[in-house]
C-alpha atoms as a PDB file:
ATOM      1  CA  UNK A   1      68.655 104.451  56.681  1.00  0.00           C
ATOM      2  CA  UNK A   2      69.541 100.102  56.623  1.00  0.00           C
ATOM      3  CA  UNK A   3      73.286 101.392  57.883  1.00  0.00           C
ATOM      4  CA  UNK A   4      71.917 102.928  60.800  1.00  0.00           C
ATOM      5  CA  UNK A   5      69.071 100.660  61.910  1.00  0.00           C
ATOM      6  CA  UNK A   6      71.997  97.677  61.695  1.00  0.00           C
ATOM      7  CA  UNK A   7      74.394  99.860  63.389  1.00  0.00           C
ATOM      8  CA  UNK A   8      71.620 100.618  66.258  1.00  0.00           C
ATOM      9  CA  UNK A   9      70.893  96.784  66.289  1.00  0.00           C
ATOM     10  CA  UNK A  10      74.301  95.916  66.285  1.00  0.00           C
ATOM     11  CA  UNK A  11      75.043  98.329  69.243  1.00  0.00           C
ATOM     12  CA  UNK A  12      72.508  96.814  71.558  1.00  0.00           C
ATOM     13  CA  UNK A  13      73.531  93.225  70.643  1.00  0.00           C
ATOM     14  CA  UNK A  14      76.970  94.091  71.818  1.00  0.00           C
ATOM     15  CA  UNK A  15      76.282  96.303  74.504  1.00  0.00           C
ATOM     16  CA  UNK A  16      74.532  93.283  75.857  1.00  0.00           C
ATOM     17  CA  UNK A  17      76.742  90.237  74.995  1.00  0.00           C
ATOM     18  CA  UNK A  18      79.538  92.199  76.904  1.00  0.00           C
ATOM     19  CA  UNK A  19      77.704  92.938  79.936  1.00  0.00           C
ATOM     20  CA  UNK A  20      77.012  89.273  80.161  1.00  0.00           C
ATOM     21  CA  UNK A  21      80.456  88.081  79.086  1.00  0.00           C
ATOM     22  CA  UNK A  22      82.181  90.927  81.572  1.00  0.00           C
ATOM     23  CA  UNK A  23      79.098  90.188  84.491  1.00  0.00           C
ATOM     24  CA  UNK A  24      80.289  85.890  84.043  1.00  0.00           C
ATOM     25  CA  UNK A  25      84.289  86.888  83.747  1.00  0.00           C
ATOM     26  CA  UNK A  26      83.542  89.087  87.006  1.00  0.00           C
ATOM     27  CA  UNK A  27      81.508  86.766  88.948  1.00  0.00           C
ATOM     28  CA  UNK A  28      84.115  83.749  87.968  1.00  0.00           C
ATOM     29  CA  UNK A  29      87.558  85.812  89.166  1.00  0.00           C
ATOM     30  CA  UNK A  30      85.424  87.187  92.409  1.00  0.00           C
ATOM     31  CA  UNK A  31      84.190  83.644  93.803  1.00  0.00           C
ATOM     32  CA  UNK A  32      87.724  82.191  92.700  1.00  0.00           C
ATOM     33  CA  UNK A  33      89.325  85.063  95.172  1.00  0.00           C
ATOM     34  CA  UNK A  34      87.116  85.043  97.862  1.00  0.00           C
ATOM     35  CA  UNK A  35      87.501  81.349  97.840  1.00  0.00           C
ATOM     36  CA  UNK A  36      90.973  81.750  98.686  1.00  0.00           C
ATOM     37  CA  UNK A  37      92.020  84.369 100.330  1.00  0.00           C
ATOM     38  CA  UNK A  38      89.852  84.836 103.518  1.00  0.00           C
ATOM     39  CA  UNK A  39      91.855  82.625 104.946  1.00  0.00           C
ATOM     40  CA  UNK A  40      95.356  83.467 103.816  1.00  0.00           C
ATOM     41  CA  UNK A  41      94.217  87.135 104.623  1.00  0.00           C
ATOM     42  CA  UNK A  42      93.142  86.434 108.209  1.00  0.00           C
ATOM     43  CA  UNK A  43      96.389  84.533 109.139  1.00  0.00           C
ATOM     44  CA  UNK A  44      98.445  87.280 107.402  1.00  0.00           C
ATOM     45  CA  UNK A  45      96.837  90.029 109.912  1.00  0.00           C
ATOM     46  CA  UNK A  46      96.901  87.877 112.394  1.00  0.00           C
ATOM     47  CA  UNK A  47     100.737  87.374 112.361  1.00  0.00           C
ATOM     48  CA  UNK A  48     101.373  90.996 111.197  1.00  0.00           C
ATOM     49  CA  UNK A  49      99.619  92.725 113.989  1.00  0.00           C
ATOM     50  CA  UNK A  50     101.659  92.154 117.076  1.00  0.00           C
ATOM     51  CA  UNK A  51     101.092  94.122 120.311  1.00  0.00           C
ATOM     52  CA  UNK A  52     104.672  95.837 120.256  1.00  0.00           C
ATOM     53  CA  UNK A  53     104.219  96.749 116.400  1.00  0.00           C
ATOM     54  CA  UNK A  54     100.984  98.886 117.773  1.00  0.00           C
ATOM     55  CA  UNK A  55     101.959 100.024 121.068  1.00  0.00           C
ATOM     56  CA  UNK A  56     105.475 101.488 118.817  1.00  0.00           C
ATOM     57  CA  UNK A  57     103.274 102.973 116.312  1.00  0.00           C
ATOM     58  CA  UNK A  58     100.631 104.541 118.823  1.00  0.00           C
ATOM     59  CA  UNK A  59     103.651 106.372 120.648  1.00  0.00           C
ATOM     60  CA  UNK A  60     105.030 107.397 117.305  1.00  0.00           C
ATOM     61  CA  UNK A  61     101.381 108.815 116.710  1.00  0.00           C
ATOM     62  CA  UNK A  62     101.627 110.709 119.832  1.00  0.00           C
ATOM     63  CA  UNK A  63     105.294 112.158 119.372  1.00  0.00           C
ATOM     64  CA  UNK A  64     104.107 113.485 115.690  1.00  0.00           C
ATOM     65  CA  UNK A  65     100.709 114.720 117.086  1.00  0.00           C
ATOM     66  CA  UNK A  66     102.793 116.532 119.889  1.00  0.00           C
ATOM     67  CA  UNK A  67     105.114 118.219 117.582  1.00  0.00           C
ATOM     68  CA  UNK A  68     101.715 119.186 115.423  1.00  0.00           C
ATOM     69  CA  UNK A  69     100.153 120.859 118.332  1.00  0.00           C
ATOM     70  CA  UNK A  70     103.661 122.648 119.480  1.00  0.00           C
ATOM     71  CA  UNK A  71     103.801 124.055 115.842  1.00  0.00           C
ATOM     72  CA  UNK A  72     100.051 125.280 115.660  1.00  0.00           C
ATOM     73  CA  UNK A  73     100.854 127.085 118.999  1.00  0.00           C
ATOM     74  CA  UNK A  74     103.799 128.584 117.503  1.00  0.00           C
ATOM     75  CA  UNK A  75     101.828 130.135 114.660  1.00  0.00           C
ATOM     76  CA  UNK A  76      99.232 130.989 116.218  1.00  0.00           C
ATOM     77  CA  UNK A  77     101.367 133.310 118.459  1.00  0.00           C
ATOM     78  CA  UNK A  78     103.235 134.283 115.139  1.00  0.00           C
ATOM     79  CA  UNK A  79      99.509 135.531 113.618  1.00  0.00           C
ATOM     80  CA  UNK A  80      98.582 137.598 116.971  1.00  0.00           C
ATOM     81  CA  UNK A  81     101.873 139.068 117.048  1.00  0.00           C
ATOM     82  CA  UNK A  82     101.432 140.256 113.670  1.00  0.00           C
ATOM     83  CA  UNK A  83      96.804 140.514 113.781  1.00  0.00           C
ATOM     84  CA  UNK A  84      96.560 141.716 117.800  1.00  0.00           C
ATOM     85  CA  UNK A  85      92.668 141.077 118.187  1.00  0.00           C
ATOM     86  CA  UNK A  86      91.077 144.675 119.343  1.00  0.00           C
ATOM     87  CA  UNK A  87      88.931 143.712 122.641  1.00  0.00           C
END
């Protein structure tokens, strides 16, 4: 019965020593990051983010969403060729 009362002490005295070691290690790497890279971040969007790069990708989006629509059409047909609907 000694084993397992020192084993259930020895749990909680771990369990606890690592959630404050891990909370400290966590709180440490977070406030060194968010020290640093709000800035780096913003200027990195801010260079990425042109007006060409969106107005490409926004007609790219429309091509593919055209070609989705064209193929729902086309199966659609294909499934009341095959299910007529009885009116």
């Amino acid at each position: 019965m000694s084993e397992r009362d020192n084993f259930t002490g020895g749990l909680l005295i771990g369990t606890l020593f690592g959630s404050v070691v891990g909370g400290l290690v966590g709180f440490i790497l977070t406030s060194r990051a968010n020290s640093s890279s709000p800035e780096k971040s913003h200027q990195s969007l801010e260079e990425s983010s042109t007006p060409e790069y969106t107005k490409e990708s926004h007609l790219s989006l429309e091509d593919k969403i055209a070609q989705l629509n064209l193929a729902i059409d086309d199966v659609r047909q294909k499934l009341n060729s095959v299910n007529p609907t009885q009116e």
